[in-house]
Protein backbone atom coordinates (compact mmCIF):
# COMPACT_ATOMS: atom_id res chain seq x y z
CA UNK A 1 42.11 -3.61 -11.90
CA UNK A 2 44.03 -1.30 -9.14
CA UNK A 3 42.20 -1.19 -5.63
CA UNK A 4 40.91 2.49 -5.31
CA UNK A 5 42.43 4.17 -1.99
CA UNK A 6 40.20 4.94 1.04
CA UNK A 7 40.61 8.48 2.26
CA UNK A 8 41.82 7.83 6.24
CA UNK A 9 41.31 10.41 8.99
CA UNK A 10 44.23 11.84 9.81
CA UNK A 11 44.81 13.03 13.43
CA UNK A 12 47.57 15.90 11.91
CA UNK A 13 46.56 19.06 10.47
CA UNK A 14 47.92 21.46 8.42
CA UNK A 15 49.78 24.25 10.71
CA UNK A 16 50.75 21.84 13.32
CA UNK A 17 54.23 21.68 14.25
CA UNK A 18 55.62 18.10 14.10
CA UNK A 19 59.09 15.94 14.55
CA UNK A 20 60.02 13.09 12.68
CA UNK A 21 60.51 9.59 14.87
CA UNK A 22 62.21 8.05 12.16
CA UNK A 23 63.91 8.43 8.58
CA UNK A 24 66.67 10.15 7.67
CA UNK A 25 65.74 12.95 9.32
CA UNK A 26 64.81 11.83 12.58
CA UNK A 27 64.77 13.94 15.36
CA UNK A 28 63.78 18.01 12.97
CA UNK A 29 60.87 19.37 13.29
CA UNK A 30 58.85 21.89 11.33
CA UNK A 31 55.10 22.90 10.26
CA UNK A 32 52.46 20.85 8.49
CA UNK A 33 52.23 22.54 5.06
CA UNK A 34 50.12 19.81 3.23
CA UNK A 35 48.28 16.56 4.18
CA UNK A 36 47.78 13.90 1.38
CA UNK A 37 44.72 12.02 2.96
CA UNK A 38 44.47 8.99 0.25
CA UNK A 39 47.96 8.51 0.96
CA UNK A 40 48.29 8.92 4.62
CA UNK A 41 51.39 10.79 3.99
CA UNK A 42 52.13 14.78 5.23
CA UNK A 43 54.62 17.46 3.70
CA UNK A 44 56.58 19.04 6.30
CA UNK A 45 58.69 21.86 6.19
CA UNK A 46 62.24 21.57 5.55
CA UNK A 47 62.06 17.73 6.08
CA UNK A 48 62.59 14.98 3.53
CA UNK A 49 63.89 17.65 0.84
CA UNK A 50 64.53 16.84 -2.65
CA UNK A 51 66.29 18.27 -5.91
CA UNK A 52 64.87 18.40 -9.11
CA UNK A 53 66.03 19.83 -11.93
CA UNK A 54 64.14 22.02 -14.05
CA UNK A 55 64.73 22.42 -17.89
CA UNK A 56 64.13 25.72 -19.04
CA UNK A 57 61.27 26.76 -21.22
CA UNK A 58 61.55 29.34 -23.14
CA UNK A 59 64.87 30.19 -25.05
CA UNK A 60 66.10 33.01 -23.19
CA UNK A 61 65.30 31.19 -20.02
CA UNK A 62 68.04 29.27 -18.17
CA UNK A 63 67.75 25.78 -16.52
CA UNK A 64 67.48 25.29 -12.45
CA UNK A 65 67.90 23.72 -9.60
CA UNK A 66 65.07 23.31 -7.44
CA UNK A 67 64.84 21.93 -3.79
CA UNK A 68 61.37 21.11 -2.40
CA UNK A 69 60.20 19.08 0.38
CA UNK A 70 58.57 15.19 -0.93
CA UNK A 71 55.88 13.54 1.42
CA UNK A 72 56.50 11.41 4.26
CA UNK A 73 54.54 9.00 6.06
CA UNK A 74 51.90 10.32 9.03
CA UNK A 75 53.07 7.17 10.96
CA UNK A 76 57.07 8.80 11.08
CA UNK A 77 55.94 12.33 12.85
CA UNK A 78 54.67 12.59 16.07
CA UNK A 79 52.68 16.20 17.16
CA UNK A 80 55.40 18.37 18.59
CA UNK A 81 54.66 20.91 21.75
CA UNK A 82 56.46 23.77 21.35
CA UNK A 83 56.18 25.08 24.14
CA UNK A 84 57.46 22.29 26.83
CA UNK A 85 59.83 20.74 23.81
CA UNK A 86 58.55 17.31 23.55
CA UNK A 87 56.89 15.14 21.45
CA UNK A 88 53.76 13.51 22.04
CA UNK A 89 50.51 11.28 21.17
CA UNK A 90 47.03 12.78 20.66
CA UNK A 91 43.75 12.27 22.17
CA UNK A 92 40.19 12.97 21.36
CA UNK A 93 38.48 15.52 24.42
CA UNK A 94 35.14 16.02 24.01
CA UNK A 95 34.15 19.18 25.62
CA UNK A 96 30.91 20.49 28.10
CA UNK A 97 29.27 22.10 25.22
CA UNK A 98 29.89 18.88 23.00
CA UNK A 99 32.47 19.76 20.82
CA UNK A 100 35.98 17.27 20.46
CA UNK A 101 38.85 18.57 20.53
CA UNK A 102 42.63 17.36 19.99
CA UNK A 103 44.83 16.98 23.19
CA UNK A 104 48.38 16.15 23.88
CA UNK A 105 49.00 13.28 26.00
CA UNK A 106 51.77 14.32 27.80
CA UNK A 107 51.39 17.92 28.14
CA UNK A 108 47.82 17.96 28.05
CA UNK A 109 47.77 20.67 25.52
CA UNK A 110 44.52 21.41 23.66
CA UNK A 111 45.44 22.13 19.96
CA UNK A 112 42.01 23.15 18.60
């Protein structure tokens, strides 16, 4: 019998601008659209892009090519400041009035 997958809490949201540390396309960045929490994976924009064909159905219709982006691995992107243009770990801040937030390490950025 297959081992169910545990959910994991991932650190990136959706929105958040990323770059990739390593792959093929090391070095882009581009916004969170999707995060894929049983398989601590994320789909960025414009990285890790694929083509798929598309058969056409119905008769008048005619086949395609379509280019979307697959999942990658949350361990292969690293939070990306936009502002100072560098990339960077995160830490948990909690705040006076209790709440956490998310913080860059290097720029000290609050994201939330």
């Amino acid at each position: 019998m297959a081992k169910l997958k545990q959910p994991r809490k991932l650190r990136i949201k959706t929105g958040d601008t990323v770059q990739v540390i390593a792959g093929k396309d090391r070095g882009k960045t581009g916004k969170v659209l999707r995060t894929l929490l049983a398989d601590n994976r994320v789909v960025v924009e414009g990285i890790n892009m694929r083509t798929r064909h598309v058969k056409p159905k119905q008769d008048e219709e005619s086949g395609r090519i379509v280019n979307q982006e697959a999942p990658i691995h949350a361990s292969n992107v690293m939070l990306y400041s936009v502002e100072q243009k560098v990339a960077s770990r995160i830490e948990m801040v909690l705040q006076e009035d209790g709440s956490k937030k998310r913080r860059l390490k290097k720029t000290g950025e609050i994201l939330d």
